[in-house]
N, C-alpha and C. Protein backbone atom coordinates (compact mmCIF):
# COMPACT_ATOMS: atom_id res chain seq x y z
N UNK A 1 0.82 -1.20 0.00
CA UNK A 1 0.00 0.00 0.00
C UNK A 1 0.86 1.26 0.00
N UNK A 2 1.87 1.29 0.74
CA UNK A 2 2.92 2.74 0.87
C UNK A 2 3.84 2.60 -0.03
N UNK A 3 3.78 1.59 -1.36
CA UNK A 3 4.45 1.48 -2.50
C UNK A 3 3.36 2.21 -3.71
N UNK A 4 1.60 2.15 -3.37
CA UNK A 4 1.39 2.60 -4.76
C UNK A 4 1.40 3.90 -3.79
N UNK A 5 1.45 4.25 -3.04
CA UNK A 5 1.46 5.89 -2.32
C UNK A 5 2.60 6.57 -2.90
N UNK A 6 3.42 6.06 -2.71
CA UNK A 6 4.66 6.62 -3.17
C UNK A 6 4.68 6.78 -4.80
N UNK A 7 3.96 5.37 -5.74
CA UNK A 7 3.84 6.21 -6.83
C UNK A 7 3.20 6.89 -7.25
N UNK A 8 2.10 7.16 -6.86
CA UNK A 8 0.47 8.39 -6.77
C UNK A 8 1.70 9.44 -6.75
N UNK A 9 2.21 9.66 -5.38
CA UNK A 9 3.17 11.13 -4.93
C UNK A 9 3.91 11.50 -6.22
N UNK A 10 5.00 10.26 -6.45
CA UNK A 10 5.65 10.59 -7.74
C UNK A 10 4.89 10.61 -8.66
N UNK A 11 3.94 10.49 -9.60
CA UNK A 11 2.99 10.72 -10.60
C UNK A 11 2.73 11.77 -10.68
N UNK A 12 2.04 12.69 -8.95
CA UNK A 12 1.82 13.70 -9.02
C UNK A 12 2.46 14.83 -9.15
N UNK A 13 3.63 14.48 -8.13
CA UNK A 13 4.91 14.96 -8.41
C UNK A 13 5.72 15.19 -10.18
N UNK A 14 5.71 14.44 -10.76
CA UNK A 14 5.96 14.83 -12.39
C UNK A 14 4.97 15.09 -13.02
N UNK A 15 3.77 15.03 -12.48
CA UNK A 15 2.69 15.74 -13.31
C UNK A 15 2.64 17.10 -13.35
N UNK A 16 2.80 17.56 -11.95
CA UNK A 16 3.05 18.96 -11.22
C UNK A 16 4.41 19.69 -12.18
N UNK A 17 5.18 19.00 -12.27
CA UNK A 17 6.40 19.16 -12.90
C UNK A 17 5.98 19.74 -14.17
N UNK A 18 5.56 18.92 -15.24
CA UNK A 18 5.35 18.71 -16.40
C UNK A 18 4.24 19.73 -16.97
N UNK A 19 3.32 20.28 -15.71
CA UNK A 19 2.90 21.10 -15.94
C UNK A 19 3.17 22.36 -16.13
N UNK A 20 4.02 22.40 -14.96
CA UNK A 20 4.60 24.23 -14.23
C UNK A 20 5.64 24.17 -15.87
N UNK A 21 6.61 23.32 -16.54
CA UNK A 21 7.35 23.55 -17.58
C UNK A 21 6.59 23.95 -18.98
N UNK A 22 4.82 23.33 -18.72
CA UNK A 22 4.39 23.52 -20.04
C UNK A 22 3.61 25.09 -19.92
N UNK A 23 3.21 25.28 -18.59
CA UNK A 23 3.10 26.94 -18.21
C UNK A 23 4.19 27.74 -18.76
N UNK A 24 5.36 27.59 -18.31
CA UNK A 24 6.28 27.84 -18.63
C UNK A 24 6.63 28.37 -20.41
N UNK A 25 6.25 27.11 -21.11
CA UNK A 25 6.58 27.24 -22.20
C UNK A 25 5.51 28.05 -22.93
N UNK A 26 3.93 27.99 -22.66
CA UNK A 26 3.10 28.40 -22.84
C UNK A 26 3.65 30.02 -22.50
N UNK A 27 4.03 30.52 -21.60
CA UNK A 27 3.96 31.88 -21.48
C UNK A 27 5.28 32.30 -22.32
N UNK A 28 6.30 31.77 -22.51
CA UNK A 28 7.43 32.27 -23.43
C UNK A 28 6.95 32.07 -24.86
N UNK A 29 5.66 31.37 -24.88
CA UNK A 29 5.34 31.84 -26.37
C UNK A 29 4.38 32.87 -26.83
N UNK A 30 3.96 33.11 -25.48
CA UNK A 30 3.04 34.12 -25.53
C UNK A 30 3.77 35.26 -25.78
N UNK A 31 5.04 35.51 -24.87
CA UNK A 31 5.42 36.71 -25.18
C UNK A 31 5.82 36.95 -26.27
N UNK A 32 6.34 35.39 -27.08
CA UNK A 32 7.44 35.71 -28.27
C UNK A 32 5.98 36.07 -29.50
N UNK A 33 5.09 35.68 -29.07
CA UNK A 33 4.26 36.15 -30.31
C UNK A 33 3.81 37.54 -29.46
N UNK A 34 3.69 38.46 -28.51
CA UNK A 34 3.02 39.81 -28.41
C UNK A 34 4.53 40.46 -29.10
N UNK A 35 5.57 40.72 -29.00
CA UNK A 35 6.90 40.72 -29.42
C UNK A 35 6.54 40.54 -30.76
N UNK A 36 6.50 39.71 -31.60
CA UNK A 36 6.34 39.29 -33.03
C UNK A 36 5.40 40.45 -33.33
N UNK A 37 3.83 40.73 -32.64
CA UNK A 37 2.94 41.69 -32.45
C UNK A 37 3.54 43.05 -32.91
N UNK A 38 3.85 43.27 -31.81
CA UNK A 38 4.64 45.00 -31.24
C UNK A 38 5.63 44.62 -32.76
N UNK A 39 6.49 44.14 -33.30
CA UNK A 39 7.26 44.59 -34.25
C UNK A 39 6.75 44.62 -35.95
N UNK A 40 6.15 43.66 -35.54
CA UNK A 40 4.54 44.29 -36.89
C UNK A 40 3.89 45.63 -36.77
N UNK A 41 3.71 45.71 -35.92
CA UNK A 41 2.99 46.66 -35.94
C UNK A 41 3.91 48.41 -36.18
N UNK A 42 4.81 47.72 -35.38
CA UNK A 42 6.07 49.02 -35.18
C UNK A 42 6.40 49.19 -37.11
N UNK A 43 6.47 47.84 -38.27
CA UNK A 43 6.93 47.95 -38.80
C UNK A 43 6.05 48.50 -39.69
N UNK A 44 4.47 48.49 -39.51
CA UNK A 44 3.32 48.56 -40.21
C UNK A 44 3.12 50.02 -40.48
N UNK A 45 3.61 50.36 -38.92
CA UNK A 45 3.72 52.39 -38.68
C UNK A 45 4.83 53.02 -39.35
N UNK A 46 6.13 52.53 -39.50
CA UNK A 46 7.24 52.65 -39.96
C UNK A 46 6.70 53.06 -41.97
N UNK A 47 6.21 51.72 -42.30
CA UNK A 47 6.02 51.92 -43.70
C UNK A 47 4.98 52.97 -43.81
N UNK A 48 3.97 53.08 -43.07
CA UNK A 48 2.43 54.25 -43.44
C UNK A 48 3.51 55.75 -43.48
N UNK A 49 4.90 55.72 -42.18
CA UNK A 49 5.40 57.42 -42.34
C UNK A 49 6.08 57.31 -43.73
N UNK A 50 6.84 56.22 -43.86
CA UNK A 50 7.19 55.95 -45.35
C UNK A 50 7.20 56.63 -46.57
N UNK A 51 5.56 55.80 -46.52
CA UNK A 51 4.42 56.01 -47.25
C UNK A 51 4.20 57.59 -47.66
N UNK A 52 3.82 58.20 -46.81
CA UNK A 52 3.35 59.61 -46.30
C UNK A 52 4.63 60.77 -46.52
N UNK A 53 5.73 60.30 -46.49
CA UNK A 53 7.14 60.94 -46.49
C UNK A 53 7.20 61.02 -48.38
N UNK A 54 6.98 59.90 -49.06
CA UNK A 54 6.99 59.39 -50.48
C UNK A 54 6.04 60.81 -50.84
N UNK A 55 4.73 60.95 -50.99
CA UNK A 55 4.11 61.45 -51.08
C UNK A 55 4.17 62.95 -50.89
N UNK A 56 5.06 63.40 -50.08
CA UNK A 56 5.24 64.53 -49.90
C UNK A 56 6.53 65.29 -50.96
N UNK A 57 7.83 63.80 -50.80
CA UNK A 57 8.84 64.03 -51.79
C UNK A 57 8.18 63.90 -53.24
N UNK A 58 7.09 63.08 -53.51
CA UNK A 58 6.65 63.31 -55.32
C UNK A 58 6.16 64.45 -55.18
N UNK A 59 5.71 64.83 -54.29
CA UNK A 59 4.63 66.18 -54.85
C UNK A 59 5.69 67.29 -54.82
N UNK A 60 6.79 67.38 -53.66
CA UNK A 60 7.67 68.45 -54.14
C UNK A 60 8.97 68.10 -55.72
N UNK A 61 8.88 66.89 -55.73
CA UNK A 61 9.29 66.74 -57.05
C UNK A 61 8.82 67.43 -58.23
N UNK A 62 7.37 67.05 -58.40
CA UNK A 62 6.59 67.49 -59.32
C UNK A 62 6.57 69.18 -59.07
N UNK A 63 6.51 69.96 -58.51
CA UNK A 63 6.82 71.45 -58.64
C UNK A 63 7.91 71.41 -58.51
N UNK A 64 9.21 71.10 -58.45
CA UNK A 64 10.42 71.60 -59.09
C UNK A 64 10.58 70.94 -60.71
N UNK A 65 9.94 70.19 -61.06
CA UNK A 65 9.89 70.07 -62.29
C UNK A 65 9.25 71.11 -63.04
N UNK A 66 7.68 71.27 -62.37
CA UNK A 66 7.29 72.00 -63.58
C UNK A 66 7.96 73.56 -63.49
N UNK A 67 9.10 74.23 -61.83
CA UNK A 67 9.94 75.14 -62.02
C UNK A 67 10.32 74.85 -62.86
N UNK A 68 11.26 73.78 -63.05
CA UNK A 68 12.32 73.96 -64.22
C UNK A 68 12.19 73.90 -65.59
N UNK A 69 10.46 72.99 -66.12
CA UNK A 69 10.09 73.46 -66.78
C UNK A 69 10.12 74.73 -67.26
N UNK A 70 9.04 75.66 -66.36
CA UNK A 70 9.65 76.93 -66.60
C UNK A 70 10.47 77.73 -66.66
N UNK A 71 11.46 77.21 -66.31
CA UNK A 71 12.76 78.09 -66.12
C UNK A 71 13.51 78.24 -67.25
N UNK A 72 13.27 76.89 -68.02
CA UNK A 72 13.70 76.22 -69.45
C UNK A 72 13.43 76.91 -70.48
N UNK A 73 11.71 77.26 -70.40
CA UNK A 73 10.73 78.10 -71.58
C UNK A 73 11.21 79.02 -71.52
N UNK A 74 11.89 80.24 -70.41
CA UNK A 74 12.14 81.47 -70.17
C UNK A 74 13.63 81.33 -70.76
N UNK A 75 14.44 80.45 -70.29
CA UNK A 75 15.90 80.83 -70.94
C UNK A 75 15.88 80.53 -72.71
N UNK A 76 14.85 79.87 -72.70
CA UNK A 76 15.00 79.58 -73.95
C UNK A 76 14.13 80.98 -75.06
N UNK A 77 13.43 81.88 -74.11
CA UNK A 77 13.01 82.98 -74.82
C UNK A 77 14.38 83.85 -74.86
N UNK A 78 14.47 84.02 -73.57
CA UNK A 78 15.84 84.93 -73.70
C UNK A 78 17.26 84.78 -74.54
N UNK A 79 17.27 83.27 -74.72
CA UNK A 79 18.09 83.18 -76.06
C UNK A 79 17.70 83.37 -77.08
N UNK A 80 16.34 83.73 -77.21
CA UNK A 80 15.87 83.58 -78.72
C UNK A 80 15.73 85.69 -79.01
N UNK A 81 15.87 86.17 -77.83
CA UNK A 81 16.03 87.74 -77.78
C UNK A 81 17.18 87.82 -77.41
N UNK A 82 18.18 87.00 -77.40
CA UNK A 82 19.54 87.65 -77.32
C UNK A 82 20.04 87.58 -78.72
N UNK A 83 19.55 86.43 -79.46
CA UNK A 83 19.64 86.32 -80.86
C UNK A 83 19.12 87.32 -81.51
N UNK A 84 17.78 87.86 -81.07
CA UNK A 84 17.12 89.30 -81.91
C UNK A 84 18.11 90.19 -81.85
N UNK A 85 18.66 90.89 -80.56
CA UNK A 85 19.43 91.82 -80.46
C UNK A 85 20.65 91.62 -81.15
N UNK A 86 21.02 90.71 -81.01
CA UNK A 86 22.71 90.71 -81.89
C UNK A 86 22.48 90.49 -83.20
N UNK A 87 21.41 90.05 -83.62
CA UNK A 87 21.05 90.21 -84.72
C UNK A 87 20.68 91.90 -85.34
N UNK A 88 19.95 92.41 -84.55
CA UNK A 88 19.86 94.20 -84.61
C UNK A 88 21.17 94.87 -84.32
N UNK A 89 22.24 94.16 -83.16
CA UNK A 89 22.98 95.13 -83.44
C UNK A 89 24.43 95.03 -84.47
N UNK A 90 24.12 93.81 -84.94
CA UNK A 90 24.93 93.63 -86.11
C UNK A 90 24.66 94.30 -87.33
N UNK A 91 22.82 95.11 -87.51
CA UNK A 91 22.13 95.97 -88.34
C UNK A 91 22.70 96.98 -88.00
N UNK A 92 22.72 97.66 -87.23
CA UNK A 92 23.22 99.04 -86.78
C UNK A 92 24.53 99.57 -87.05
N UNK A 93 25.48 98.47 -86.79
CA UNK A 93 26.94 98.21 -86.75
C UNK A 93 27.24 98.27 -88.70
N UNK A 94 26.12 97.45 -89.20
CA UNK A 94 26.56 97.79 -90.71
C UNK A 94 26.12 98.90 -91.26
N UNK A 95 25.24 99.53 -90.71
CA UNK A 95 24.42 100.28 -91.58
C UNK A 95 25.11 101.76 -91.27
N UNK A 96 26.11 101.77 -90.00
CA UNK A 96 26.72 102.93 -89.37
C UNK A 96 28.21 102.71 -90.61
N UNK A 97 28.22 101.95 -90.20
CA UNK A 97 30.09 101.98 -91.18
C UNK A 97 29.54 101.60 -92.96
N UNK A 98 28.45 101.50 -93.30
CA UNK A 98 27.83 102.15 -94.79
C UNK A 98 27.75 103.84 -94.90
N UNK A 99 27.57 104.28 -93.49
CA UNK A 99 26.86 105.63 -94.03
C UNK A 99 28.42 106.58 -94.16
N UNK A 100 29.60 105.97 -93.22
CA UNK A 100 30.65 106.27 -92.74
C UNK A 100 31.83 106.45 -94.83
């Protein structure tokens, strides 16, 4: 009789055991997945400023383009009136040393 006692005790005894280790393991996976959680999520916020950062650099892209667009149309008038003028004052220049 104080032989199956003793194995009841030990039974209970590694049951007790076997439990508190699977608590154990149970809660280190809990954390490793809220952890897994928190860095999703950290990474989810990370890409939306990203995101939002992108959006701000195309749109200031797109107005320094269409600056330089314009900046382009304008130098390209002003060469086309620097050409008028040297073209006029190459008129002037002949028409002075004709009259000369």
């Amino acid at each position: 009789f104080e032989e199956g006692k003793a194995v009841a005790v030990d039974s209970e005894s590694a049951l007790a055991q076997t439990r508190e280790k699977l608590a154990k393991i149970v809660e280190q996976r809990e954390e490793q997945c809220i952890s897994a959680l928190r860095v999703s999520q950290l990474e989810s916020e990370a890409n939306e400023v990203t995101q939002q950062q992108l959006v701000v650099i195309n749109a200031k892209l797109e107005s320094l383009s269409k600056e330089n667009t314009d900046i382009e149309k304008r130098l390209g008038e002003y060469q086309q009136d620097e050409t008028k003028l040297e073209s006029r004052k190459a008129e002037l220049n002949s028409s002075e040393i004709s009259t000369l």
